[in-house]
PDB file of N, CA and C in Angstrom:
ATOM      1  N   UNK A   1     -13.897  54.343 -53.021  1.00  0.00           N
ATOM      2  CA  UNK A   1     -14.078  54.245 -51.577  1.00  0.00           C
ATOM      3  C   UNK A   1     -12.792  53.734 -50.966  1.00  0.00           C
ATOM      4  N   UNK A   2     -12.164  54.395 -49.688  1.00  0.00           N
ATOM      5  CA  UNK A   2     -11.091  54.217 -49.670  1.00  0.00           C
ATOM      6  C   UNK A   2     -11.275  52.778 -48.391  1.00  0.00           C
ATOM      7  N   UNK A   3     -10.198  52.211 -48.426  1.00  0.00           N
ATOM      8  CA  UNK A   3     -10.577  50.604 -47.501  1.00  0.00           C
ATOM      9  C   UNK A   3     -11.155  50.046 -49.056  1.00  0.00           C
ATOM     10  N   UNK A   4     -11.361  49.655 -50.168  1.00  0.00           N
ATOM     11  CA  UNK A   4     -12.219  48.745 -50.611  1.00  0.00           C
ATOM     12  C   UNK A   4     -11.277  47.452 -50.897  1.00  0.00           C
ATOM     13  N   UNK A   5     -12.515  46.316 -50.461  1.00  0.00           N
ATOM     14  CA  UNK A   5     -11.244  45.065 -50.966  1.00  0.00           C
ATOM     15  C   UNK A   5     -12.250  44.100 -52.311  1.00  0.00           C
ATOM     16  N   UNK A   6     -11.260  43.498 -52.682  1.00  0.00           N
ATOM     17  CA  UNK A   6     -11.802  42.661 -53.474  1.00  0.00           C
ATOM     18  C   UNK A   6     -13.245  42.114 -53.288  1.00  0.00           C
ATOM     19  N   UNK A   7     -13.276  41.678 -51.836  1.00  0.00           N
ATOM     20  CA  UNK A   7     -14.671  41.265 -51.808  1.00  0.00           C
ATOM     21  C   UNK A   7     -15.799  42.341 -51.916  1.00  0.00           C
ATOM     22  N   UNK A   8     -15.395  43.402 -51.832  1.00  0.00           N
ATOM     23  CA  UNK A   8     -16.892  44.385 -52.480  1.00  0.00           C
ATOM     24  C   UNK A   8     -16.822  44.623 -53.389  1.00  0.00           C
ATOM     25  N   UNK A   9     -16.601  43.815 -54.644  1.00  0.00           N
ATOM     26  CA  UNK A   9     -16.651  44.073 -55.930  1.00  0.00           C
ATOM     27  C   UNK A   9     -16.937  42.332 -56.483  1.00  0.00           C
ATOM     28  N   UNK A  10     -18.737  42.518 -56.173  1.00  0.00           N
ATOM     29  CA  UNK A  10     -19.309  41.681 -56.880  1.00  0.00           C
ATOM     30  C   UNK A  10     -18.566  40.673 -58.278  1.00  0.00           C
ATOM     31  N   UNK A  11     -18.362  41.528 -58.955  1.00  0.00           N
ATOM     32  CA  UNK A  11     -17.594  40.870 -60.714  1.00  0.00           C
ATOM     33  C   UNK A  11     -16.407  40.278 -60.108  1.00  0.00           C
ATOM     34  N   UNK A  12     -15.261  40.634 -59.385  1.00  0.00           N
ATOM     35  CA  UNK A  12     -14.289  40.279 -59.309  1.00  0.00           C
ATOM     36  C   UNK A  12     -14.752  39.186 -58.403  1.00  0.00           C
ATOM     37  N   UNK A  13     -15.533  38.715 -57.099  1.00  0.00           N
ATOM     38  CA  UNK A  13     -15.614  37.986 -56.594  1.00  0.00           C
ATOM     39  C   UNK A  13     -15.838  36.504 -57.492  1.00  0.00           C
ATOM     40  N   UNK A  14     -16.538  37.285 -58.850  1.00  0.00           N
ATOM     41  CA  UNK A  14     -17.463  35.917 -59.039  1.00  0.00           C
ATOM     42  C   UNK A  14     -16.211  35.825 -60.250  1.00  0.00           C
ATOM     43  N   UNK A  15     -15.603  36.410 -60.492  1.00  0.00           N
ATOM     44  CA  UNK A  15     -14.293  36.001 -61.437  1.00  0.00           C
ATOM     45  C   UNK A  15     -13.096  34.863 -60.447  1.00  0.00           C
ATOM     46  N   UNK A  16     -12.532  35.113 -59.169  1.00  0.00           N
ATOM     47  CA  UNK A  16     -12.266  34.757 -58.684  1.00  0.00           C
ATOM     48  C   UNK A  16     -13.025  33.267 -58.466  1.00  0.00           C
ATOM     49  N   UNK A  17     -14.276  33.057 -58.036  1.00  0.00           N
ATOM     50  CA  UNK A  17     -14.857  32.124 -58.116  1.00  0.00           C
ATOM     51  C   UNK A  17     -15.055  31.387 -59.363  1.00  0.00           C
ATOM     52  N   UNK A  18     -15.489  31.510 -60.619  1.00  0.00           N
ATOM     53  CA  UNK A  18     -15.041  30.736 -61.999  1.00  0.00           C
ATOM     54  C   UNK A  18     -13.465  30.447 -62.253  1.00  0.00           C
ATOM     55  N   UNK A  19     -12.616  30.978 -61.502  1.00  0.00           N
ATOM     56  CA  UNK A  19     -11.213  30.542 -61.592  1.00  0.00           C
ATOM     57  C   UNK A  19     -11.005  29.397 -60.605  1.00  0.00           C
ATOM     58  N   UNK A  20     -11.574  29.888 -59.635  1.00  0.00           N
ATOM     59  CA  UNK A  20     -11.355  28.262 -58.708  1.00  0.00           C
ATOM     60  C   UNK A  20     -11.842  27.014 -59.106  1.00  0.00           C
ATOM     61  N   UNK A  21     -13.231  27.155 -59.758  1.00  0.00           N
ATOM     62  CA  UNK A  21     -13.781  26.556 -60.248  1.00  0.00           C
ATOM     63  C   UNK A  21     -13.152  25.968 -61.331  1.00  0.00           C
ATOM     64  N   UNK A  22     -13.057  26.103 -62.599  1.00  0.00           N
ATOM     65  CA  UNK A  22     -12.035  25.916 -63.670  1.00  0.00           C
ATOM     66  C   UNK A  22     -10.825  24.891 -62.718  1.00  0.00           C
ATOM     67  N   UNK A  23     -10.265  25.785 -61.802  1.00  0.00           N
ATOM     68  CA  UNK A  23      -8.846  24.763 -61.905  1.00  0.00           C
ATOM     69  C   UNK A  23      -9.274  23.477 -60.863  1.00  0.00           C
ATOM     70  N   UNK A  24     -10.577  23.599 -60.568  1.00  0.00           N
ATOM     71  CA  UNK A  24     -11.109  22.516 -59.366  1.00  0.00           C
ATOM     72  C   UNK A  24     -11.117  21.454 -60.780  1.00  0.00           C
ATOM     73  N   UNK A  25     -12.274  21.723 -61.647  1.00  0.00           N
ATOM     74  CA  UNK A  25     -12.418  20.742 -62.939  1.00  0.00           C
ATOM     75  C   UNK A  25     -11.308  20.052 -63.406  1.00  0.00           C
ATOM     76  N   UNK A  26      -9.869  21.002 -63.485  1.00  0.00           N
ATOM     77  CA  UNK A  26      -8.588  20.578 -63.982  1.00  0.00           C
ATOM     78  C   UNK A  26      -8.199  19.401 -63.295  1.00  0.00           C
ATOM     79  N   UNK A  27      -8.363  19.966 -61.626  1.00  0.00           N
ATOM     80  CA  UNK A  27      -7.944  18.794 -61.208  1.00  0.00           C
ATOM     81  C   UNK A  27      -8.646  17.231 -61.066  1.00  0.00           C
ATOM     82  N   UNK A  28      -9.677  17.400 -61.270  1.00  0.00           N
ATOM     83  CA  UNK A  28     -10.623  16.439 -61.135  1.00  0.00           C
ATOM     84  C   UNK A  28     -10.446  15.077 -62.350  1.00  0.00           C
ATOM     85  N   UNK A  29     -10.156  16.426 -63.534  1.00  0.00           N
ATOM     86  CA  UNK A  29      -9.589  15.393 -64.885  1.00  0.00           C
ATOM     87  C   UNK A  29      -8.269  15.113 -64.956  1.00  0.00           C
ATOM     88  N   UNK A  30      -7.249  15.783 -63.802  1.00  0.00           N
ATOM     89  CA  UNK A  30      -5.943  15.438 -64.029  1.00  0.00           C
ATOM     90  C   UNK A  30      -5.965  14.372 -62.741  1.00  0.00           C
ATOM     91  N   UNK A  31      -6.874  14.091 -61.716  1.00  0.00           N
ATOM     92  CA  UNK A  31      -7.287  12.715 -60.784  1.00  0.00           C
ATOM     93  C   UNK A  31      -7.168  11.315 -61.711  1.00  0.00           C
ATOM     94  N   UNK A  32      -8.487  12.130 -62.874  1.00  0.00           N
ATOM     95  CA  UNK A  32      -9.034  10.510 -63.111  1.00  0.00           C
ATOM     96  C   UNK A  32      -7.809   9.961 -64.104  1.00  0.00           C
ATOM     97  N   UNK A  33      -7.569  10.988 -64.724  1.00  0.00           N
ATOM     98  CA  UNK A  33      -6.158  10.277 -65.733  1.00  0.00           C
ATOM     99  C   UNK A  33      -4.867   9.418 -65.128  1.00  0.00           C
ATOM    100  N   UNK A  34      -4.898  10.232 -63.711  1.00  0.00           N
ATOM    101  CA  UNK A  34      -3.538   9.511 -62.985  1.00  0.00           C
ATOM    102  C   UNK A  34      -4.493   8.201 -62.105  1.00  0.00           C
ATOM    103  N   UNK A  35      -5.375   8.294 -61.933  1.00  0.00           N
ATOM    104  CA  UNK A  35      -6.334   6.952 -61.907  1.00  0.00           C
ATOM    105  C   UNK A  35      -6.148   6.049 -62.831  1.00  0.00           C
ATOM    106  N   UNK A  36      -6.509   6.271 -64.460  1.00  0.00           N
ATOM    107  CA  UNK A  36      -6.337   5.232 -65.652  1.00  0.00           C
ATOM    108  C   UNK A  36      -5.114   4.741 -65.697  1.00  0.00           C
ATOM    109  N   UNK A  37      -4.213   5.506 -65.263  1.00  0.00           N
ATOM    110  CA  UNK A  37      -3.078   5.203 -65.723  1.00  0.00           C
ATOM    111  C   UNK A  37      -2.293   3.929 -64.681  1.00  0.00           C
ATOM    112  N   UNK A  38      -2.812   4.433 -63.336  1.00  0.00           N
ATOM    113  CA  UNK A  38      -2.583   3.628 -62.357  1.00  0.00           C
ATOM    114  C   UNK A  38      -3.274   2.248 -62.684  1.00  0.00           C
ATOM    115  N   UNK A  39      -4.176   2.599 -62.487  1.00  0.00           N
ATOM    116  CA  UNK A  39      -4.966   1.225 -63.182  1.00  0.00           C
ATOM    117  C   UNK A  39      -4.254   0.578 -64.439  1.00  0.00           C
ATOM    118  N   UNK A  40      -4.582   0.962 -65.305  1.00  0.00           N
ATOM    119  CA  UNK A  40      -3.392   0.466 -66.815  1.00  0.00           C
ATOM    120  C   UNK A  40      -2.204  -0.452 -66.124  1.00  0.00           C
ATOM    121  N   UNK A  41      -1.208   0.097 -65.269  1.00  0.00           N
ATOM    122  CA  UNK A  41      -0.414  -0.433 -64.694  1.00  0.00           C
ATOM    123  C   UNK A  41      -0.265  -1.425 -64.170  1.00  0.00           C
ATOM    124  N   UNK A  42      -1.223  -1.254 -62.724  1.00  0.00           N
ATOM    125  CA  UNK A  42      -1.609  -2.874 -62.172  1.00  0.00           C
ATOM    126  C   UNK A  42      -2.353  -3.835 -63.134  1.00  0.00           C
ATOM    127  N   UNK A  43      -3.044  -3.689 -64.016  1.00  0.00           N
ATOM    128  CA  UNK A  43      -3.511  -4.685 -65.315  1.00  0.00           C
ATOM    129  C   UNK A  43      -2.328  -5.132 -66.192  1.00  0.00           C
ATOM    130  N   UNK A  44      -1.583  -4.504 -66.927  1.00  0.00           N
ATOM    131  CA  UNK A  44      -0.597  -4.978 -67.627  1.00  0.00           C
ATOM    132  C   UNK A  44       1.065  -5.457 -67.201  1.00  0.00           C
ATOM    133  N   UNK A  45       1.056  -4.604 -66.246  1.00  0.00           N
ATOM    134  CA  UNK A  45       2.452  -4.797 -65.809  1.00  0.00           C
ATOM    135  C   UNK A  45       2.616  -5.609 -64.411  1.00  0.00           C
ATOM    136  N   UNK A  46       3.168  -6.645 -64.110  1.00  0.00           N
ATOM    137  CA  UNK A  46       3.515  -7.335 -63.146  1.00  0.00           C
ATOM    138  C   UNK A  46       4.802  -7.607 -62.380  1.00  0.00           C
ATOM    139  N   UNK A  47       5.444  -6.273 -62.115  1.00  0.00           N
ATOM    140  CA  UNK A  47       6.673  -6.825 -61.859  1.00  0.00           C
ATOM    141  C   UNK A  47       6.620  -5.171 -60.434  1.00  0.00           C
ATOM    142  N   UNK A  48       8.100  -5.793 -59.395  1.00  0.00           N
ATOM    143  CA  UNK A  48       8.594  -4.973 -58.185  1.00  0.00           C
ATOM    144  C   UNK A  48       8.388  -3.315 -58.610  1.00  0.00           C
ATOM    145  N   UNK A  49       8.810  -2.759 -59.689  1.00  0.00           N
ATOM    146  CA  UNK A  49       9.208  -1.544 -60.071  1.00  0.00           C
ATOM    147  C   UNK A  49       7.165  -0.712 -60.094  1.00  0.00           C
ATOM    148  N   UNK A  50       6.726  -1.772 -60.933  1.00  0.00           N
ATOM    149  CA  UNK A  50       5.035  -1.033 -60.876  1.00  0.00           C
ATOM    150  C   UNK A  50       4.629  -1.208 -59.826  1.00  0.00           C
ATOM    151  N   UNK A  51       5.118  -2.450 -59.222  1.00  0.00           N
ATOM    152  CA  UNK A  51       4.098  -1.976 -57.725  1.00  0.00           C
ATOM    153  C   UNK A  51       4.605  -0.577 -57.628  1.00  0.00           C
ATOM    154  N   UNK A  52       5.844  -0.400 -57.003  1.00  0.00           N
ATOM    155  CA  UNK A  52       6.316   0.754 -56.546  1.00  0.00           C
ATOM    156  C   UNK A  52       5.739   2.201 -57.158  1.00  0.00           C
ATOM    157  N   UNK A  53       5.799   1.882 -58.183  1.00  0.00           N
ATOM    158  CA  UNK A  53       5.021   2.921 -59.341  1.00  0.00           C
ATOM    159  C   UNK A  53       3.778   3.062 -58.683  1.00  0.00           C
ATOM    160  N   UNK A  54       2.631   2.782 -59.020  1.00  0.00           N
ATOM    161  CA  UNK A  54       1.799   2.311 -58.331  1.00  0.00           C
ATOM    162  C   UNK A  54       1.291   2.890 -56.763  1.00  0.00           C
ATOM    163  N   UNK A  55       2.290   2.619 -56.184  1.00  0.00           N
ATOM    164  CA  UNK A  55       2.006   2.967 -54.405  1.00  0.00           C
ATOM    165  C   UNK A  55       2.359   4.627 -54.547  1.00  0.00           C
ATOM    166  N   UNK A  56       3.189   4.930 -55.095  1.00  0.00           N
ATOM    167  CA  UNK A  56       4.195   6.167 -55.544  1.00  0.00           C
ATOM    168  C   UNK A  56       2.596   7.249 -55.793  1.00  0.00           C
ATOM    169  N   UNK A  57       2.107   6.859 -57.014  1.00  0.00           N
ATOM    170  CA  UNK A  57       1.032   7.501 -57.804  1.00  0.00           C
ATOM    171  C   UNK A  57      -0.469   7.389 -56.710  1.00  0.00           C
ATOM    172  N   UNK A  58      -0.344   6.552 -56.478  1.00  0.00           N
ATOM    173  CA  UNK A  58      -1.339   6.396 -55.195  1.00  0.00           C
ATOM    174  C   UNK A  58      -1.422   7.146 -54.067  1.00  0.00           C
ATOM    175  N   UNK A  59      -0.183   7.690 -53.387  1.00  0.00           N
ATOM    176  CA  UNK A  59       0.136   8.393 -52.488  1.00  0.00           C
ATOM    177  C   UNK A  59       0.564  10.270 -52.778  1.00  0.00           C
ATOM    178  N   UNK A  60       0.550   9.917 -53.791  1.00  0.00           N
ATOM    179  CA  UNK A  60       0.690  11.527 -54.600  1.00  0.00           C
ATOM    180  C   UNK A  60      -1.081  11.516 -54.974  1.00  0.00           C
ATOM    181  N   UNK A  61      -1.757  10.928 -55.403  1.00  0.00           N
ATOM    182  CA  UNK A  61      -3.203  10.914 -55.482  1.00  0.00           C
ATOM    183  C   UNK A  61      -4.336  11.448 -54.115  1.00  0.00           C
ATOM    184  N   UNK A  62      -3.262  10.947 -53.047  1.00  0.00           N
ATOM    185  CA  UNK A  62      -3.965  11.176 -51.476  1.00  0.00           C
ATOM    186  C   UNK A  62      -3.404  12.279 -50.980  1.00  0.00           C
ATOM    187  N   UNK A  63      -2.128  13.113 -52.077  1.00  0.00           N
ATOM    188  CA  UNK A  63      -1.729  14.528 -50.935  1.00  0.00           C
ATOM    189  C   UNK A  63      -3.071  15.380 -52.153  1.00  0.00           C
ATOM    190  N   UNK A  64      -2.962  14.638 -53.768  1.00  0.00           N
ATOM    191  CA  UNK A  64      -3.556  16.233 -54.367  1.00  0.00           C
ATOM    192  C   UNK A  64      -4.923  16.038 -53.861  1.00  0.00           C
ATOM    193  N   UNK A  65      -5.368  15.004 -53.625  1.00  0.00           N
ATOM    194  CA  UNK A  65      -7.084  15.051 -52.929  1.00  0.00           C
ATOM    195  C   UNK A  65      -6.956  15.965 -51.744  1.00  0.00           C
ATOM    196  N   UNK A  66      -6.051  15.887 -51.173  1.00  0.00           N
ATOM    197  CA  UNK A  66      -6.195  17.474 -49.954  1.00  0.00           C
ATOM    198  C   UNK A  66      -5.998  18.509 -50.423  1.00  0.00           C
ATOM    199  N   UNK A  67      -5.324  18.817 -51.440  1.00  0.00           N
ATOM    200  CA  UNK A  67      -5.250  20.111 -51.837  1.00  0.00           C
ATOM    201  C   UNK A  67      -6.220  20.491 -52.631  1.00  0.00           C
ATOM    202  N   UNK A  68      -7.077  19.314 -53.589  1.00  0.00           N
ATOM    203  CA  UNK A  68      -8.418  19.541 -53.553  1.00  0.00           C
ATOM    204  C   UNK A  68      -9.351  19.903 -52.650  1.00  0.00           C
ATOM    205  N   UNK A  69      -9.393  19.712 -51.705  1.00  0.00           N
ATOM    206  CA  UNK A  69      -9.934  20.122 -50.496  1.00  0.00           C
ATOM    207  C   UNK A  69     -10.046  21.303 -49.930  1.00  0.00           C
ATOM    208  N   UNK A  70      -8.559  21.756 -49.978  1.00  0.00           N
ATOM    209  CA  UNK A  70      -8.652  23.304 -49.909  1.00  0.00           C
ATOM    210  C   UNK A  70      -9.212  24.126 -50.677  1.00  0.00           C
ATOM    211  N   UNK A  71      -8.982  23.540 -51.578  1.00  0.00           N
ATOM    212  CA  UNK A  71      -9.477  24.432 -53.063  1.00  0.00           C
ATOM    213  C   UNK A  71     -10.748  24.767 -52.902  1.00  0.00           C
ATOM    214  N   UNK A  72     -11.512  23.573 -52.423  1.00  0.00           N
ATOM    215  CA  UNK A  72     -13.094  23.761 -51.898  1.00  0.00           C
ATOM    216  C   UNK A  72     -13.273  24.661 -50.922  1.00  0.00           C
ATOM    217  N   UNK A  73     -12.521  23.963 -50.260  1.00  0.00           N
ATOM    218  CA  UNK A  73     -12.747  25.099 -48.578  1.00  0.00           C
ATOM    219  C   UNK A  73     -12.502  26.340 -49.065  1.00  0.00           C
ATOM    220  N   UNK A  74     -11.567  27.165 -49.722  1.00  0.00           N
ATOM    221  CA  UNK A  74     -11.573  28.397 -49.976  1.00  0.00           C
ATOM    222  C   UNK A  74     -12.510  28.810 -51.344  1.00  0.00           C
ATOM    223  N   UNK A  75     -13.168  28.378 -51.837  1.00  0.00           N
ATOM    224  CA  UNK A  75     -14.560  28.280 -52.364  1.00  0.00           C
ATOM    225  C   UNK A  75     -15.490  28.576 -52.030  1.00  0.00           C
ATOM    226  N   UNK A  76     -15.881  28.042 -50.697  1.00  0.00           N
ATOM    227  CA  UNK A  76     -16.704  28.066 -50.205  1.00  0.00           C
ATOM    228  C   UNK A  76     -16.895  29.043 -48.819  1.00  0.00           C
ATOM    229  N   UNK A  77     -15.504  29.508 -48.528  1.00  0.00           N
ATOM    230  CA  UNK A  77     -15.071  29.953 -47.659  1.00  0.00           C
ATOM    231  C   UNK A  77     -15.476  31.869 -48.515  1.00  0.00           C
ATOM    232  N   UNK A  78     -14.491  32.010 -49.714  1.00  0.00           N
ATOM    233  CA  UNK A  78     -15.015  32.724 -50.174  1.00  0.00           C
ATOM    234  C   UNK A  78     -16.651  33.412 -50.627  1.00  0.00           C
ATOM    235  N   UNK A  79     -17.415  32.394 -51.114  1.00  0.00           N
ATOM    236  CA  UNK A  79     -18.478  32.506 -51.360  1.00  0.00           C
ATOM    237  C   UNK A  79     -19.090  32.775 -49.902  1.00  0.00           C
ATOM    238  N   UNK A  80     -19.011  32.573 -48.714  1.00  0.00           N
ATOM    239  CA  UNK A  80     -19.741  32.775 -47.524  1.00  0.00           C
ATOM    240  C   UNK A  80     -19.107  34.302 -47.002  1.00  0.00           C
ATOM    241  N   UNK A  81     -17.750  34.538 -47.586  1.00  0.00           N
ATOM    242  CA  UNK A  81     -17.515  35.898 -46.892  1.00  0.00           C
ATOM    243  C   UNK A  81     -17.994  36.960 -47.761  1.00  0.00           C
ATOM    244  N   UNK A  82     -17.797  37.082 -49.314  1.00  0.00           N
ATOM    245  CA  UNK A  82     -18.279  37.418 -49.742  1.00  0.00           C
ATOM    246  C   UNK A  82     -19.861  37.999 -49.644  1.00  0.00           C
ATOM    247  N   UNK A  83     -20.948  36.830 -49.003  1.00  0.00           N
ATOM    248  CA  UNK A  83     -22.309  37.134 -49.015  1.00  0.00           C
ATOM    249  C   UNK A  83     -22.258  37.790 -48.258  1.00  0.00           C
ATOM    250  N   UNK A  84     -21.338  38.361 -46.667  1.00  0.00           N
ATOM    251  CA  UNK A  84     -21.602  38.256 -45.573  1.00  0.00           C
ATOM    252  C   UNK A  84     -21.345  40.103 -45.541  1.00  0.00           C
ATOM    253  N   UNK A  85     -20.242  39.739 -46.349  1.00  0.00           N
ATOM    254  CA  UNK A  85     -19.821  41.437 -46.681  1.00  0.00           C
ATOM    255  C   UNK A  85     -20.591  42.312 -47.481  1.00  0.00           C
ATOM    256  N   UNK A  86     -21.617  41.495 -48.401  1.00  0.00           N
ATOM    257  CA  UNK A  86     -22.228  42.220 -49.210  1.00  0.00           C
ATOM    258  C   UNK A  86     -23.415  42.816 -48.499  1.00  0.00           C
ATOM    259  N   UNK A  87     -23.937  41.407 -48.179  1.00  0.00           N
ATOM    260  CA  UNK A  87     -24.932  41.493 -46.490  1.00  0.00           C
ATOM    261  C   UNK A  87     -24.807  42.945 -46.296  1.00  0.00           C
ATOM    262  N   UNK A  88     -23.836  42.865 -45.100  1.00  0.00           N
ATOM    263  CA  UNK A  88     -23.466  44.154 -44.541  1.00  0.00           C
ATOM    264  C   UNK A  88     -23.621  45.619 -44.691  1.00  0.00           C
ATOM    265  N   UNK A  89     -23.202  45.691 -46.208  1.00  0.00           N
ATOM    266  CA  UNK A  89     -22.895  46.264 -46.946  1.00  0.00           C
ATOM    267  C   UNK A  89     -24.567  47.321 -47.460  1.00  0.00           C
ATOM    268  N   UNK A  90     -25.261  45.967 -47.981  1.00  0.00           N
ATOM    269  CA  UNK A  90     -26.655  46.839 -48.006  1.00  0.00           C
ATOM    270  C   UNK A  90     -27.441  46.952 -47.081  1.00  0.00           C
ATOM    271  N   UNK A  91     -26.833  46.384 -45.408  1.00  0.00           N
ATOM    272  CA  UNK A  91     -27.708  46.674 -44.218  1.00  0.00           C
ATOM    273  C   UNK A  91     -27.000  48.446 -43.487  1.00  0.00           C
ATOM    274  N   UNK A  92     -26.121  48.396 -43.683  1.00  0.00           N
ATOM    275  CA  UNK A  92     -25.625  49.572 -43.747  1.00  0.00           C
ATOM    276  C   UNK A  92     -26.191  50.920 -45.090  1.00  0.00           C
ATOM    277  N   UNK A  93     -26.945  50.454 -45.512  1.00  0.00           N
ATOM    278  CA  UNK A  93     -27.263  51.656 -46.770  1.00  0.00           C
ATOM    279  C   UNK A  93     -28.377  51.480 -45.880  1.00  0.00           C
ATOM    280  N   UNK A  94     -29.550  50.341 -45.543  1.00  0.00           N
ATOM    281  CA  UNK A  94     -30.608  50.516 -44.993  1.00  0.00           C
ATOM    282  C   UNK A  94     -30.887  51.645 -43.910  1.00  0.00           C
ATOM    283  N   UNK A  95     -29.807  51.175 -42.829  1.00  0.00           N
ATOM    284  CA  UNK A  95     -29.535  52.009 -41.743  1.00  0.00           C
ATOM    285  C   UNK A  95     -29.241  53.656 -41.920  1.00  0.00           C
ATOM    286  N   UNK A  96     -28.624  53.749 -42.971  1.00  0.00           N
ATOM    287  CA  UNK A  96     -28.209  55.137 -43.366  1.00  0.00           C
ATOM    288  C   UNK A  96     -29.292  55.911 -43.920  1.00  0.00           C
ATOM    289  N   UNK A  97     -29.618  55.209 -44.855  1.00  0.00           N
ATOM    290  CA  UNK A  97     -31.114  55.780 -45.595  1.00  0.00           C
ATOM    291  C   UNK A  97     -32.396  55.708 -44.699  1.00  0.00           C
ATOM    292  N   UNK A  98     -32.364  55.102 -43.132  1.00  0.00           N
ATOM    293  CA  UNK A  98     -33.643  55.495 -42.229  1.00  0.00           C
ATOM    294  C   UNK A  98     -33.137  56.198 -41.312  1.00  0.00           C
ATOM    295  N   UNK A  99     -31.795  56.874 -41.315  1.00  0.00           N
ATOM    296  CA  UNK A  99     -31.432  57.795 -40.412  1.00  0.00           C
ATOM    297  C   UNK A  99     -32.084  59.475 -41.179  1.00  0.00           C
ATOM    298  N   UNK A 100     -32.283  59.388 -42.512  1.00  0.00           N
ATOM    299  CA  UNK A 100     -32.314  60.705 -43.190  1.00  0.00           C
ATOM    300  C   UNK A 100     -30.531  60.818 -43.634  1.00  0.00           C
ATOM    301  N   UNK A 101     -29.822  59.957 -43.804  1.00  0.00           N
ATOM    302  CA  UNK A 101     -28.208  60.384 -44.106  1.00  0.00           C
ATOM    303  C   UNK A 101     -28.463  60.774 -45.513  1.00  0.00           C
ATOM    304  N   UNK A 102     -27.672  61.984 -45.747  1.00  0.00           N
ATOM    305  CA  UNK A 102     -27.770  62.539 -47.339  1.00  0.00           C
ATOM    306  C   UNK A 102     -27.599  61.648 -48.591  1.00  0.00           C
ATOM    307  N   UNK A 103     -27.404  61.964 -49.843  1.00  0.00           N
ATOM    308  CA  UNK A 103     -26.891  60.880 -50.789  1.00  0.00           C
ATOM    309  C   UNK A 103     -25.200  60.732 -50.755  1.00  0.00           C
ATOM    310  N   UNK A 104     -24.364  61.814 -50.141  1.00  0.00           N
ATOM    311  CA  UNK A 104     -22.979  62.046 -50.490  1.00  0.00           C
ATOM    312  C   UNK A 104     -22.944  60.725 -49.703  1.00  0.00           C
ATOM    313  N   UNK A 105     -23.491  60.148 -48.475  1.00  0.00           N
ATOM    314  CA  UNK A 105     -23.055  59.092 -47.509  1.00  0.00           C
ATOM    315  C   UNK A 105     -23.090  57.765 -48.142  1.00  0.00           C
ATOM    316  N   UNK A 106     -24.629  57.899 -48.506  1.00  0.00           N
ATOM    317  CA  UNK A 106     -24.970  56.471 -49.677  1.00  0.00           C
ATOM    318  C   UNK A 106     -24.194  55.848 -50.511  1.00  0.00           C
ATOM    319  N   UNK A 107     -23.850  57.389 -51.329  1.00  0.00           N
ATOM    320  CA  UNK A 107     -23.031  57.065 -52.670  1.00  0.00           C
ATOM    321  C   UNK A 107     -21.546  56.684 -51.965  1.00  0.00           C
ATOM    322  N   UNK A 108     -21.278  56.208 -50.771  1.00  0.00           N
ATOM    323  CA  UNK A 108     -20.043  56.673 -50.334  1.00  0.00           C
ATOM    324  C   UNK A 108     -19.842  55.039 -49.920  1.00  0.00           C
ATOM    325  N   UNK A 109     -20.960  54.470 -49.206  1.00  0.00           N
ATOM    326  CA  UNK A 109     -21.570  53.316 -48.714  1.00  0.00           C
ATOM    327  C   UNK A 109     -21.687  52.220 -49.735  1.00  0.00           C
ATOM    328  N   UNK A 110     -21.813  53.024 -50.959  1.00  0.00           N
ATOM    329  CA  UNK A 110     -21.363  52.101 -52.744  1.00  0.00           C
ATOM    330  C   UNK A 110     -23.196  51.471 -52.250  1.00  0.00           C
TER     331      UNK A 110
END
């Protein structure tokens, strides 16, 4: 079908979606590690340089939590356009198939 995009192809959507997913998890475990570690720090070490360390890792912690964020938002963003297109997609076969439209249209309509 000519025009087709990624989002009308069910498999690829939901491939796309287990990939976001996956690297959402990544980041979640690459959070808590730069968490332990931060922590570790302020417990053992007491001196000018870990604070700094410290505030450094802390503030790199508060940009990747937004880019976590996005990650969601286009997650979720996906998953809603996706439904919306698919939606469409079989309200348009409905419409076609109570007009009397042949099968060449249907099959055309995917």
């Amino acid at each position: 079908m000519a025009g087709n995009s990624m989002l009308n192809d069910p498999l690829v959507v939901q491939q796309v979606l287990i990939t976001v997913a996956t690297q959402d998890t990544h980041m979640q475990h690459t959070q808590r590690q730069i968490q332990n570690i931060v922590e570790q720090v302020q417990t053992y070490f007491r001196a000018e340089a870990s604070a700094v360390f410290c505030q450094k890792m802390q503030d790199w912690q508060a940009r990747y939590a937004q880019v976590r964020e996005q990650y969601t938002r286009f997650h979720d963003l996906l998953v809603g356009g996706s439904g919306l297109i698919q939606d469409s997609g079989q309200q348009s076969v409905r419409v076609v198939s109570s007009l009397g439209a042949g099968d060449a249209v249907l099959r055309e309509l995917g």
